[in-house]
PDB file of N, CA and C in Angstrom:
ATOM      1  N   UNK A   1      -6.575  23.284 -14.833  1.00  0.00           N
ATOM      2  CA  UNK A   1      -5.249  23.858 -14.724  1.00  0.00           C
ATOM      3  C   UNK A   1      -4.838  24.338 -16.114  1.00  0.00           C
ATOM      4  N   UNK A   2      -4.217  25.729 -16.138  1.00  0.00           N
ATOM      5  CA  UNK A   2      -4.154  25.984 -17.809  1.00  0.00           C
ATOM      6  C   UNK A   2      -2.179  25.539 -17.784  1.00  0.00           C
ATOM      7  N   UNK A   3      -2.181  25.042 -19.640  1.00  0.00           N
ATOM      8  CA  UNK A   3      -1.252  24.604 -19.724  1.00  0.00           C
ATOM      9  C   UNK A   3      -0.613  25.577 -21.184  1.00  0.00           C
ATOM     10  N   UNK A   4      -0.208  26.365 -20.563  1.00  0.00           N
ATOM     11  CA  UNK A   4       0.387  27.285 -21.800  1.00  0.00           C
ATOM     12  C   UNK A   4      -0.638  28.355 -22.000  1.00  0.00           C
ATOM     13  N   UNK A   5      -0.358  29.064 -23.267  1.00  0.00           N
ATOM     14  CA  UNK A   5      -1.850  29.944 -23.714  1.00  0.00           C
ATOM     15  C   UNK A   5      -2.386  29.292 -24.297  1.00  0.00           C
ATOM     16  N   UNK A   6      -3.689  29.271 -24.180  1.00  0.00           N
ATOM     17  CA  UNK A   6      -5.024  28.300 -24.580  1.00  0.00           C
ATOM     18  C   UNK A   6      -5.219  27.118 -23.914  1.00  0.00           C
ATOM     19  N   UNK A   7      -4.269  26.775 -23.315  1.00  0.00           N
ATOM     20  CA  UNK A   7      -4.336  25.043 -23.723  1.00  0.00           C
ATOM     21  C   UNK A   7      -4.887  24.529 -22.168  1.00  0.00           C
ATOM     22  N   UNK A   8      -5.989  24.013 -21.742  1.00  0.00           N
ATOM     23  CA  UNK A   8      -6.131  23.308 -20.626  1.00  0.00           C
ATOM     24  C   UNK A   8      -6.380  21.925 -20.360  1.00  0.00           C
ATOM     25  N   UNK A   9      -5.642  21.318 -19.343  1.00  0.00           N
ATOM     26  CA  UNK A   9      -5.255  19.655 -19.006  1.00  0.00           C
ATOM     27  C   UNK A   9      -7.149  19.294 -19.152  1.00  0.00           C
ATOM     28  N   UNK A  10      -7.244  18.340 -19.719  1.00  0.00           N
ATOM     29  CA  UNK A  10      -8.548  17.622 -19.324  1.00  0.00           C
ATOM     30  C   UNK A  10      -8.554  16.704 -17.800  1.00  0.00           C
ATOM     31  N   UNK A  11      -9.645  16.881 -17.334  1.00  0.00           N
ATOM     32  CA  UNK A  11     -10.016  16.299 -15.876  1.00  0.00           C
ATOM     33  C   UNK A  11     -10.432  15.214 -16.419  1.00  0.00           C
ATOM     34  N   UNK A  12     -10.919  14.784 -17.167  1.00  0.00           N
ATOM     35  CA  UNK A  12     -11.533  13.125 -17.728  1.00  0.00           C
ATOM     36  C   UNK A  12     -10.613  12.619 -18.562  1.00  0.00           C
ATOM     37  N   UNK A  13      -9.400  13.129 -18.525  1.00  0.00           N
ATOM     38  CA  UNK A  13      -7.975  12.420 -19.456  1.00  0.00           C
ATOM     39  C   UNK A  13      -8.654  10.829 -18.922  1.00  0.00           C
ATOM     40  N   UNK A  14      -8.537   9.915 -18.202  1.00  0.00           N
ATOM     41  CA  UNK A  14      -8.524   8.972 -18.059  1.00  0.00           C
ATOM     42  C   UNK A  14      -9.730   8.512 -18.727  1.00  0.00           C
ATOM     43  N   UNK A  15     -10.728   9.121 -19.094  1.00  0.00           N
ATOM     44  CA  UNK A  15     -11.910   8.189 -19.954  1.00  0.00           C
ATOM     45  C   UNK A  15     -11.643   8.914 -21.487  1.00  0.00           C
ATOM     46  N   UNK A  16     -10.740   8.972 -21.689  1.00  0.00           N
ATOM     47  CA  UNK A  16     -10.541   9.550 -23.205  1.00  0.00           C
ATOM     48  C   UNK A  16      -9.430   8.731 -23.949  1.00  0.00           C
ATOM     49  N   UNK A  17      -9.863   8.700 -24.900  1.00  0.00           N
ATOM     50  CA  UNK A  17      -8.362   8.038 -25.885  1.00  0.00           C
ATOM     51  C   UNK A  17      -6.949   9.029 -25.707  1.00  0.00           C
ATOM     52  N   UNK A  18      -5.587   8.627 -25.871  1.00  0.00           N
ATOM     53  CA  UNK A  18      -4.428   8.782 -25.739  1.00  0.00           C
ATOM     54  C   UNK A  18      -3.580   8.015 -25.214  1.00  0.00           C
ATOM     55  N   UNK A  19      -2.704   9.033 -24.334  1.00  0.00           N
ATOM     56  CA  UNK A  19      -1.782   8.413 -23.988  1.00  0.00           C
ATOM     57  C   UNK A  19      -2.015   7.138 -22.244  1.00  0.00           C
ATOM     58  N   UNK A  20      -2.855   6.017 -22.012  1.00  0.00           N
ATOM     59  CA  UNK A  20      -2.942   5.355 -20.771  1.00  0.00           C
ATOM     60  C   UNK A  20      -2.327   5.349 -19.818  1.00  0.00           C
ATOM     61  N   UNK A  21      -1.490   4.061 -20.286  1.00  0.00           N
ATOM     62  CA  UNK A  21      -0.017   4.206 -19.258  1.00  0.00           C
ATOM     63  C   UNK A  21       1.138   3.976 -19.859  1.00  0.00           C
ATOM     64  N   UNK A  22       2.087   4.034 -18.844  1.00  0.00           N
ATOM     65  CA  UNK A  22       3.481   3.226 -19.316  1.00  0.00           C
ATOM     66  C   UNK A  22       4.039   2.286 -18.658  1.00  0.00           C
ATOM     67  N   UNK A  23       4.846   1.291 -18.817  1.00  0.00           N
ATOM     68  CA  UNK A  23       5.004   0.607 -17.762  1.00  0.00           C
ATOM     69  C   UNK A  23       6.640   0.328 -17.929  1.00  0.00           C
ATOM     70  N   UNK A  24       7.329  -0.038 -16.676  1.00  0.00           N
ATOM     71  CA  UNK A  24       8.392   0.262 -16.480  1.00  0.00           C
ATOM     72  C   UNK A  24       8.809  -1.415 -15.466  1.00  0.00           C
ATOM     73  N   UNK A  25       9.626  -2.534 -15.937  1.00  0.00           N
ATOM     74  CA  UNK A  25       9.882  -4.240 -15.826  1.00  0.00           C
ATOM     75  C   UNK A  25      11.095  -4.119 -14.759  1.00  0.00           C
ATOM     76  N   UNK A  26      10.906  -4.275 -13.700  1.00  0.00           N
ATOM     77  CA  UNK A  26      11.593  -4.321 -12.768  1.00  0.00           C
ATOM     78  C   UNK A  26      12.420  -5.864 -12.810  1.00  0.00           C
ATOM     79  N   UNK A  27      13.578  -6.423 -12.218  1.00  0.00           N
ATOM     80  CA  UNK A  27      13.922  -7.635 -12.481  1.00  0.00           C
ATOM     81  C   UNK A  27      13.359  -8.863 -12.035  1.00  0.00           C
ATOM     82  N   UNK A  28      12.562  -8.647 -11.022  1.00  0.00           N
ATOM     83  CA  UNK A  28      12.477  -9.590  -9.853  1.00  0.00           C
ATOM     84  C   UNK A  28      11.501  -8.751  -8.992  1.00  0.00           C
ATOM     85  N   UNK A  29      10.663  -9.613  -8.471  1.00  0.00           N
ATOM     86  CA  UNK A  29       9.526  -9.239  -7.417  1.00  0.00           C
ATOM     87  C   UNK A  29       9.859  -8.913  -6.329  1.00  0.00           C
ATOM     88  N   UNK A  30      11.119  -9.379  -5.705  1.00  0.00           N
ATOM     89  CA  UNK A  30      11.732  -8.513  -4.541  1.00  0.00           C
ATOM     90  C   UNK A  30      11.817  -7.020  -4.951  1.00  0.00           C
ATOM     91  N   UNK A  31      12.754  -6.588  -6.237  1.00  0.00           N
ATOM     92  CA  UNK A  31      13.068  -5.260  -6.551  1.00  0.00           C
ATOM     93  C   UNK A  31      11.915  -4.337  -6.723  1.00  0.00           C
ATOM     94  N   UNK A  32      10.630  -5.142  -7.216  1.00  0.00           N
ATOM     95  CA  UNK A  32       9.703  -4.473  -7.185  1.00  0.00           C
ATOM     96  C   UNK A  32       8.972  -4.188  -5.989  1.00  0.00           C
ATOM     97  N   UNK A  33       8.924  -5.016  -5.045  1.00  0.00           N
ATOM     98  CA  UNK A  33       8.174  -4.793  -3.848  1.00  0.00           C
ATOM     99  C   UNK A  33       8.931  -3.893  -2.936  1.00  0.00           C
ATOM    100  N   UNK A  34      10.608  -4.358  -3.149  1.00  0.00           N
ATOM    101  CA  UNK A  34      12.206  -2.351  -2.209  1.00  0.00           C
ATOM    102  C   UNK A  34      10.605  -1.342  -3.002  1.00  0.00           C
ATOM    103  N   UNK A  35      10.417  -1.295  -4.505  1.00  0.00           N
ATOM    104  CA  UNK A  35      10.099  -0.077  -5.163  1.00  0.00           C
ATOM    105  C   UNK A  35       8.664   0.455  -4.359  1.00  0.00           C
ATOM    106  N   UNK A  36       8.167  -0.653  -4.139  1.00  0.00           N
ATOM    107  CA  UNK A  36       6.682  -0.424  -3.674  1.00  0.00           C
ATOM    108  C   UNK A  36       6.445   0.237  -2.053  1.00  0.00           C
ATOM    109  N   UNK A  37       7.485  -0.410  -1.395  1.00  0.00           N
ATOM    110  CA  UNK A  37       7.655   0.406   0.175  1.00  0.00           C
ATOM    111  C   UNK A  37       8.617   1.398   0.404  1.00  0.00           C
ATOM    112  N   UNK A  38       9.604   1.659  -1.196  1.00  0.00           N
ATOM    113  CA  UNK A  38       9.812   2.765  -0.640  1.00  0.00           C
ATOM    114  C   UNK A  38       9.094   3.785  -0.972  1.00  0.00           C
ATOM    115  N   UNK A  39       8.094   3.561  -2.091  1.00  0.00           N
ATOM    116  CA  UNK A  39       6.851   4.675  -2.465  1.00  0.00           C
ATOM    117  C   UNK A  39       6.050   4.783  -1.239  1.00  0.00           C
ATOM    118  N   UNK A  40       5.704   3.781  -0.591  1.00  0.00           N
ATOM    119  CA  UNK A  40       4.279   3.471   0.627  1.00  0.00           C
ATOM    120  C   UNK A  40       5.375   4.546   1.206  1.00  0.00           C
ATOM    121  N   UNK A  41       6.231   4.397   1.741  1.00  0.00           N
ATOM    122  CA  UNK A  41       6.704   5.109   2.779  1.00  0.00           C
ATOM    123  C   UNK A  41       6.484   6.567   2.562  1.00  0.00           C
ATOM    124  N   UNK A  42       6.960   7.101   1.406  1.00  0.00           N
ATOM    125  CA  UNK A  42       6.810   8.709   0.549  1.00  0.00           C
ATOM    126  C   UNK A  42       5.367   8.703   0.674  1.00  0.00           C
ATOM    127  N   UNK A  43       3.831   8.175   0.838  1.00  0.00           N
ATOM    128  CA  UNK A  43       2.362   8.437   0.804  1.00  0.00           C
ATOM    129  C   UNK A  43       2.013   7.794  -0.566  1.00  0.00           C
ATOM    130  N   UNK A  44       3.224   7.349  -1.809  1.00  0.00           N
ATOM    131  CA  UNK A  44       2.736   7.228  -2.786  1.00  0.00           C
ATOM    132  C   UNK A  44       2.352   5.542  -2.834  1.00  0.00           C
ATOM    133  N   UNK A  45       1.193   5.634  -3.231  1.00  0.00           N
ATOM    134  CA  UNK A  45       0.387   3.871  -2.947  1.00  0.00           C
ATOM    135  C   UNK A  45       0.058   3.842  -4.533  1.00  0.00           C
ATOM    136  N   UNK A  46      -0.119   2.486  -4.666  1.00  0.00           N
ATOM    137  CA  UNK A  46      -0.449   2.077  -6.185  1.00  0.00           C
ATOM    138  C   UNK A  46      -2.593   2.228  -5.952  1.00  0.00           C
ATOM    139  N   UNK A  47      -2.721   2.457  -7.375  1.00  0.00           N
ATOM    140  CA  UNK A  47      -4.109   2.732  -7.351  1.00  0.00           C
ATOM    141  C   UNK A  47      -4.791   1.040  -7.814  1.00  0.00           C
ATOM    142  N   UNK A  48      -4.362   0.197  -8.288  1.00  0.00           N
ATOM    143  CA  UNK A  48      -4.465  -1.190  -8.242  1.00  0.00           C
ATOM    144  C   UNK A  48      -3.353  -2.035  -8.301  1.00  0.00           C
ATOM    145  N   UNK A  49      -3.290  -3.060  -7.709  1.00  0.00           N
ATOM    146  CA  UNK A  49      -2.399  -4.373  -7.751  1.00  0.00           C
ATOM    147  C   UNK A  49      -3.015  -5.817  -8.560  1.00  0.00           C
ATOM    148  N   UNK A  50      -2.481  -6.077  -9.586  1.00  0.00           N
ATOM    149  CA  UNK A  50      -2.834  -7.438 -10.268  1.00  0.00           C
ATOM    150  C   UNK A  50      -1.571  -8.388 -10.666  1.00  0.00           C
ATOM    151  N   UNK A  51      -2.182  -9.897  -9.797  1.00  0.00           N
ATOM    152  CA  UNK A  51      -1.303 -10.752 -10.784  1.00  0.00           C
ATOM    153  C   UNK A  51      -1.950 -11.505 -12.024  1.00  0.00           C
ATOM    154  N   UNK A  52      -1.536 -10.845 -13.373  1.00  0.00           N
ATOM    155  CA  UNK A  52      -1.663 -11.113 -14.666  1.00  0.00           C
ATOM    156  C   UNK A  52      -1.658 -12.093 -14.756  1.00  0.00           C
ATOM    157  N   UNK A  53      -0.890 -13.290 -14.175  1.00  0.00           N
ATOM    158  CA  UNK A  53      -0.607 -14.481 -14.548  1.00  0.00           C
ATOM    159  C   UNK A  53       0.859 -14.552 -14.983  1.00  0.00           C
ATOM    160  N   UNK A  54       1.334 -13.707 -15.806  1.00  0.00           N
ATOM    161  CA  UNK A  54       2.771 -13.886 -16.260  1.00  0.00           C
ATOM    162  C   UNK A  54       3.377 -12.767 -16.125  1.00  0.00           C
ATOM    163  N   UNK A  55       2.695 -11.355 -15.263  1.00  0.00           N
ATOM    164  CA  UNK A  55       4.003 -10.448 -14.711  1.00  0.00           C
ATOM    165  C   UNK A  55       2.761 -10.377 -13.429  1.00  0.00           C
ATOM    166  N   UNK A  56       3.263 -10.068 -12.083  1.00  0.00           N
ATOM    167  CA  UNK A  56       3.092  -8.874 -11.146  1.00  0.00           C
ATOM    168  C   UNK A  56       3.036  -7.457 -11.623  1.00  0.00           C
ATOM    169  N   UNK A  57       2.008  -6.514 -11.729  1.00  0.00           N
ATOM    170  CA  UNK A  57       1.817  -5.088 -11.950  1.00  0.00           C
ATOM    171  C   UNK A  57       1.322  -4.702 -10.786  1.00  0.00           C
ATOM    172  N   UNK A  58       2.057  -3.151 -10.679  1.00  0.00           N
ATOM    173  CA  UNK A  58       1.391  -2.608  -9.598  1.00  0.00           C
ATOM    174  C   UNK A  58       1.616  -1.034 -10.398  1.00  0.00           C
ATOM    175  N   UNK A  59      -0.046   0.016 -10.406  1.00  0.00           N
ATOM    176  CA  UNK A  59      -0.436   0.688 -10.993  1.00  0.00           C
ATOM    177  C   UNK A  59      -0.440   2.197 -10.207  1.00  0.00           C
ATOM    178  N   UNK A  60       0.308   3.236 -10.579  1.00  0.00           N
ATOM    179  CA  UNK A  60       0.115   4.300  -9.987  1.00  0.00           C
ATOM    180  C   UNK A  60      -0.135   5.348 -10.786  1.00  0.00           C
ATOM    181  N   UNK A  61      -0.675   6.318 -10.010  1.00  0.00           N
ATOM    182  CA  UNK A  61      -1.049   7.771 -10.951  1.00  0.00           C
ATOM    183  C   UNK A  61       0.296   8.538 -10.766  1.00  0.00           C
ATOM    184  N   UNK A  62       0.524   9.169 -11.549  1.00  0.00           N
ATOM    185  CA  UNK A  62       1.649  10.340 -11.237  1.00  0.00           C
ATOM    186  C   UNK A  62       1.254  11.781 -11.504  1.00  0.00           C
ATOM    187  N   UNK A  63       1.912  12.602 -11.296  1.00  0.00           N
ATOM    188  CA  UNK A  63       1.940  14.050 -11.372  1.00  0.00           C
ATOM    189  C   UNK A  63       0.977  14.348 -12.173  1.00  0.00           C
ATOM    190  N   UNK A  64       0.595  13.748 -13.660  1.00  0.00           N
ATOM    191  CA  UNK A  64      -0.273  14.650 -14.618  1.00  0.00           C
ATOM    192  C   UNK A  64      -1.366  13.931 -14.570  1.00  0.00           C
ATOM    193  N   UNK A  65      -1.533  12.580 -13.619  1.00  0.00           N
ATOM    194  CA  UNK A  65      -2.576  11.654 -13.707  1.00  0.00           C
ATOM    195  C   UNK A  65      -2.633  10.700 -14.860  1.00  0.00           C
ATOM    196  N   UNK A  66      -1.715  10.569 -15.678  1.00  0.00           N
ATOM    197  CA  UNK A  66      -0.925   9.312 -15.958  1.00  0.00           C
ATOM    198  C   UNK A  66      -1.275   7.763 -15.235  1.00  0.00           C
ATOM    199  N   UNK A  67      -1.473   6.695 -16.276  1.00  0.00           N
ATOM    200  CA  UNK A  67      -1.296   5.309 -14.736  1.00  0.00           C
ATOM    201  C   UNK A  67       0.305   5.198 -15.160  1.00  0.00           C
ATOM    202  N   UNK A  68       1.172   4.415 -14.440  1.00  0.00           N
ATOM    203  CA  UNK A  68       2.782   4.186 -14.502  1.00  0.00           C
ATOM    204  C   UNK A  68       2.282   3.022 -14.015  1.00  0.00           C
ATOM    205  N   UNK A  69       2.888   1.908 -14.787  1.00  0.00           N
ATOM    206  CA  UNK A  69       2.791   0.298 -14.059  1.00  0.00           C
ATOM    207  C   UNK A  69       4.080   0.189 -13.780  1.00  0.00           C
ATOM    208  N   UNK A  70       4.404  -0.488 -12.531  1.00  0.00           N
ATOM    209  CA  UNK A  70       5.472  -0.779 -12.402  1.00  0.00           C
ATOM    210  C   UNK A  70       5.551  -2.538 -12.242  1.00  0.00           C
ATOM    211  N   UNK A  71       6.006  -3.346 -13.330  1.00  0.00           N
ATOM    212  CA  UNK A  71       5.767  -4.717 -13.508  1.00  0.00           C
ATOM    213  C   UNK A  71       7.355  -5.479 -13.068  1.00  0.00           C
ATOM    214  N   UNK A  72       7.125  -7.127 -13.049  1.00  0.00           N
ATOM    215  CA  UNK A  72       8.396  -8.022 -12.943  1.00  0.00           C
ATOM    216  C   UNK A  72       7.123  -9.172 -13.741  1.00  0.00           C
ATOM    217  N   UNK A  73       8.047  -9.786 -14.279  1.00  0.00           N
ATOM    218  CA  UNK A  73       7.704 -10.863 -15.281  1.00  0.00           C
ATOM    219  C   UNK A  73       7.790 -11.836 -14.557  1.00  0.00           C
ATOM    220  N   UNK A  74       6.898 -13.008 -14.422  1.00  0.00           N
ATOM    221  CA  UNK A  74       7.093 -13.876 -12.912  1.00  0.00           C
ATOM    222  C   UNK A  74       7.324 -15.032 -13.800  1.00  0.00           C
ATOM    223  N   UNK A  75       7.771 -15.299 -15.282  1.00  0.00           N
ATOM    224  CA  UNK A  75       8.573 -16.343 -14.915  1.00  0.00           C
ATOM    225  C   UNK A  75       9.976 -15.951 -15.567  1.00  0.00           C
ATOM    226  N   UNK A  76      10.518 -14.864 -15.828  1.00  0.00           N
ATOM    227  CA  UNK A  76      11.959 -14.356 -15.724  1.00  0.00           C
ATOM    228  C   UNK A  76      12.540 -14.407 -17.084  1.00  0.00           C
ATOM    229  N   UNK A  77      11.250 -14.828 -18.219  1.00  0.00           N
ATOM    230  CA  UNK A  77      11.534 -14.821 -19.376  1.00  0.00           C
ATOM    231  C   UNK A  77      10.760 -15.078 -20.492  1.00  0.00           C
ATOM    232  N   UNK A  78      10.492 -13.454 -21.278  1.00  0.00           N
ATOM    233  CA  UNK A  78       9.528 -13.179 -21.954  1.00  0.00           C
ATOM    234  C   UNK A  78       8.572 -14.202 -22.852  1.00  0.00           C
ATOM    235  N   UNK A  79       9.578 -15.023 -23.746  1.00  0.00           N
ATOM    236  CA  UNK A  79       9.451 -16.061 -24.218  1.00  0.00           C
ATOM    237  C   UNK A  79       8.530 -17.089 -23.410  1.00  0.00           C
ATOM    238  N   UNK A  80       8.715 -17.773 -22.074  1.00  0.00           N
ATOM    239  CA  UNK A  80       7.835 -18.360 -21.788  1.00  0.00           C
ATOM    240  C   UNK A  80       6.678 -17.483 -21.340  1.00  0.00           C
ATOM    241  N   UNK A  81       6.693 -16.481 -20.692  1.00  0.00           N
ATOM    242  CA  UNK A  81       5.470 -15.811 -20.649  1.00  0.00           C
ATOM    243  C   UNK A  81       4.329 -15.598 -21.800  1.00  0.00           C
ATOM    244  N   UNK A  82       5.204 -15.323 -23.039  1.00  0.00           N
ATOM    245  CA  UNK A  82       4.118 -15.279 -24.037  1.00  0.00           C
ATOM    246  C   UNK A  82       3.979 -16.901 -24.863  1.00  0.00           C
ATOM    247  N   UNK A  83       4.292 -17.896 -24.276  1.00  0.00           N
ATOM    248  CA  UNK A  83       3.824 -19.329 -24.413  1.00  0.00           C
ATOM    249  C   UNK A  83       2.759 -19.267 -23.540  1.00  0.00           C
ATOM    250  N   UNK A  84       2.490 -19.588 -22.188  1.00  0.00           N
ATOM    251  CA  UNK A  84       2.223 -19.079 -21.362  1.00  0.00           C
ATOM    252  C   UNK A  84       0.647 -18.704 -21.520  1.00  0.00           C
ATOM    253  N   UNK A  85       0.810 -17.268 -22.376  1.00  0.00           N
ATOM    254  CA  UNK A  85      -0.331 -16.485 -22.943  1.00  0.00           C
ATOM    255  C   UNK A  85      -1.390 -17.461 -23.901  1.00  0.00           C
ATOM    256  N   UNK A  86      -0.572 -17.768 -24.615  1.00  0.00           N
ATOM    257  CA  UNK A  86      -1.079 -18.656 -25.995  1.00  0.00           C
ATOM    258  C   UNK A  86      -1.548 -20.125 -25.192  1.00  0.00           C
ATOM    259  N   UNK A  87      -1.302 -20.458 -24.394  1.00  0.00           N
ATOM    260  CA  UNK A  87      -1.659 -21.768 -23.801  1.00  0.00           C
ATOM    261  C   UNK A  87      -2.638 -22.224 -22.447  1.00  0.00           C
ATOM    262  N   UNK A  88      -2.754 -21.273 -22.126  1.00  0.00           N
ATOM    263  CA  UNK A  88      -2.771 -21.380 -20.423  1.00  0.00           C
ATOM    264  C   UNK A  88      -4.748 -21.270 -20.311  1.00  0.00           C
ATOM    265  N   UNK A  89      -5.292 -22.050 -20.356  1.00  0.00           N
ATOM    266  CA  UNK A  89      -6.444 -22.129 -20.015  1.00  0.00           C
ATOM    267  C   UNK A  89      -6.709 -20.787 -18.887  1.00  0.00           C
ATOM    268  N   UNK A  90      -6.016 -20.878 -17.939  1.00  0.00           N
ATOM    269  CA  UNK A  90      -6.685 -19.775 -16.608  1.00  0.00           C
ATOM    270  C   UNK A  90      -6.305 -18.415 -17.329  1.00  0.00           C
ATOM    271  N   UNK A  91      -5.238 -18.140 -18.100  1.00  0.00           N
ATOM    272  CA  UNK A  91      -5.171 -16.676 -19.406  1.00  0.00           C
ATOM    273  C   UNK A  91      -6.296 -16.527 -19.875  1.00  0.00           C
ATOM    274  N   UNK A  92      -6.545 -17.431 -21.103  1.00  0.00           N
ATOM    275  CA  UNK A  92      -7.773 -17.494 -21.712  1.00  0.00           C
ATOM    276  C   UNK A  92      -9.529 -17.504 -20.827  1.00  0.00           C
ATOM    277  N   UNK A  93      -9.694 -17.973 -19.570  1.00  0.00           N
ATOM    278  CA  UNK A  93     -10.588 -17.743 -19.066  1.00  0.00           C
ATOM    279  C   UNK A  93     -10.643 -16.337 -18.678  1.00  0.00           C
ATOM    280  N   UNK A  94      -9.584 -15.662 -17.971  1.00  0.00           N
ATOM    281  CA  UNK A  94      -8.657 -14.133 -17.591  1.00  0.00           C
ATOM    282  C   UNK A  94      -7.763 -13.860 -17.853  1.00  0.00           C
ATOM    283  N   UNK A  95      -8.163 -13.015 -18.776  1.00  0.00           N
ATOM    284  CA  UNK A  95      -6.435 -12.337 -19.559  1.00  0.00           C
ATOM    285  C   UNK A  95      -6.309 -11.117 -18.366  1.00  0.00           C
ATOM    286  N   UNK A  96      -7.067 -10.348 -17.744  1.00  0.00           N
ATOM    287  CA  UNK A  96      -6.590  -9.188 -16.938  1.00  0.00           C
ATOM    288  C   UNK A  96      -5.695 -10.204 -15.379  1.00  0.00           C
ATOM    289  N   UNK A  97      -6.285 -11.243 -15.064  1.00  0.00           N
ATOM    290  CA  UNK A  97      -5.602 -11.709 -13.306  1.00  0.00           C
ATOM    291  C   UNK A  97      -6.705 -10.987 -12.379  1.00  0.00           C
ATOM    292  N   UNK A  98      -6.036 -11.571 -11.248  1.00  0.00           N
ATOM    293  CA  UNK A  98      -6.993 -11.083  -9.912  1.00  0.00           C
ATOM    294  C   UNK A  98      -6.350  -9.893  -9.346  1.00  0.00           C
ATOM    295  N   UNK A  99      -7.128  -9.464  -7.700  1.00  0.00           N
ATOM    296  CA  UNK A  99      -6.492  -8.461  -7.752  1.00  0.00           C
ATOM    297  C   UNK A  99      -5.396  -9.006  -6.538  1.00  0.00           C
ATOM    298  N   UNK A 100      -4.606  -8.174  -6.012  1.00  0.00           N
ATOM    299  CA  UNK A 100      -2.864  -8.609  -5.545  1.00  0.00           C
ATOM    300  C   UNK A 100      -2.858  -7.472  -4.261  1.00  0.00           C
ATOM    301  N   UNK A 101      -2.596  -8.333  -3.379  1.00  0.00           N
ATOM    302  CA  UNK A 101      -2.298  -7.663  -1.837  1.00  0.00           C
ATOM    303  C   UNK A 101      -0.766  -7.674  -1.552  1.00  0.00           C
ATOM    304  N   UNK A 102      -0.274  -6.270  -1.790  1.00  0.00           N
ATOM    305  CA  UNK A 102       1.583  -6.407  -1.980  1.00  0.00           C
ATOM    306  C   UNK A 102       1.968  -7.177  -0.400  1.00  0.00           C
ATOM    307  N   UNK A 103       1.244  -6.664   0.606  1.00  0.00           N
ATOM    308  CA  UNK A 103       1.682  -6.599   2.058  1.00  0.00           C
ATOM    309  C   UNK A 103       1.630  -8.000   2.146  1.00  0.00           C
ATOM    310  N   UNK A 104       0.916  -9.207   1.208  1.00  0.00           N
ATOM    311  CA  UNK A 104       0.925 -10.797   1.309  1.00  0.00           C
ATOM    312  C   UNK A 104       2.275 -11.223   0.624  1.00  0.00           C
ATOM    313  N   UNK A 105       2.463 -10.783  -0.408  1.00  0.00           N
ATOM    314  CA  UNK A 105       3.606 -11.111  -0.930  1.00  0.00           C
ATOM    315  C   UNK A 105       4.636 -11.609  -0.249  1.00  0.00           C
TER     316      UNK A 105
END
C-alpha cells in the first residue's frame, strides 16, 4: 500500500524493530471483558489472550497492523503486581502466562 510519495507500509512490520504495541489498562476484568464482546460482536476478535499472572491482556491488530493490548491489572494495584513480579516463583518460571479463553472467564 503506498503511503505518501515514495513511502510504502512494510508487510513484515511485525518481524521488524519499531513501533510493537500499545497497551491501553482497563479498571477491572468485567470492563475489559463489556470491551471484548462488544468488539466480538463488531467481527473484531483479539489475535491472543494471556493471563500474565499480574494483568489479563487481550491482543488485537488494528487498522495499520499494529498489536493494541487491551489489559486490567488483576490485583488492582501496580505496586503489588510488581512485588508480585520480583517474588513469585510461577513469574520467574513464566514471565509471558498461559494462554486465556475470554468465553471461560
Amino acid at each position: 500500500m503506498l503511503i505518501g510519495s515514495g513511502f510504502e507500509d512494510d508487510s513484515e512490520k511485525v518481524r521488524h524493530t519499531g513501533l510493537h504495541h500499545t497497551a491501553y489498562e482497563y479498571p477491572s476484568m468485567g470492563d475489559l471483558l463489556d470491551t471484548y464482546t462488544r468488539l466480538k460482536q463488531q467481527g473484531i476478535v483479539p489475535h491472543a489472550c494471556l493471563d500474565h499472572g499480574m494483568t489479563m491482556s487481550f491482543y488485537y491488530v488494528d487498522p495499520d497492523e499494529n498489536s493494541v493490548e487491551l489489559q486490567c491489572d488483576e490485583f488492582g494495584d501496580w505496586g503489588r503486581s510488581k512485588e508480585w513480579m520480583r517474588t513469585s516463583s510461577e513469574f520467574a518460571a513464566n514471565p509471558i502466562g498461559v494462554n486465556l479463553d475470554p468465553k471461560r472467564c
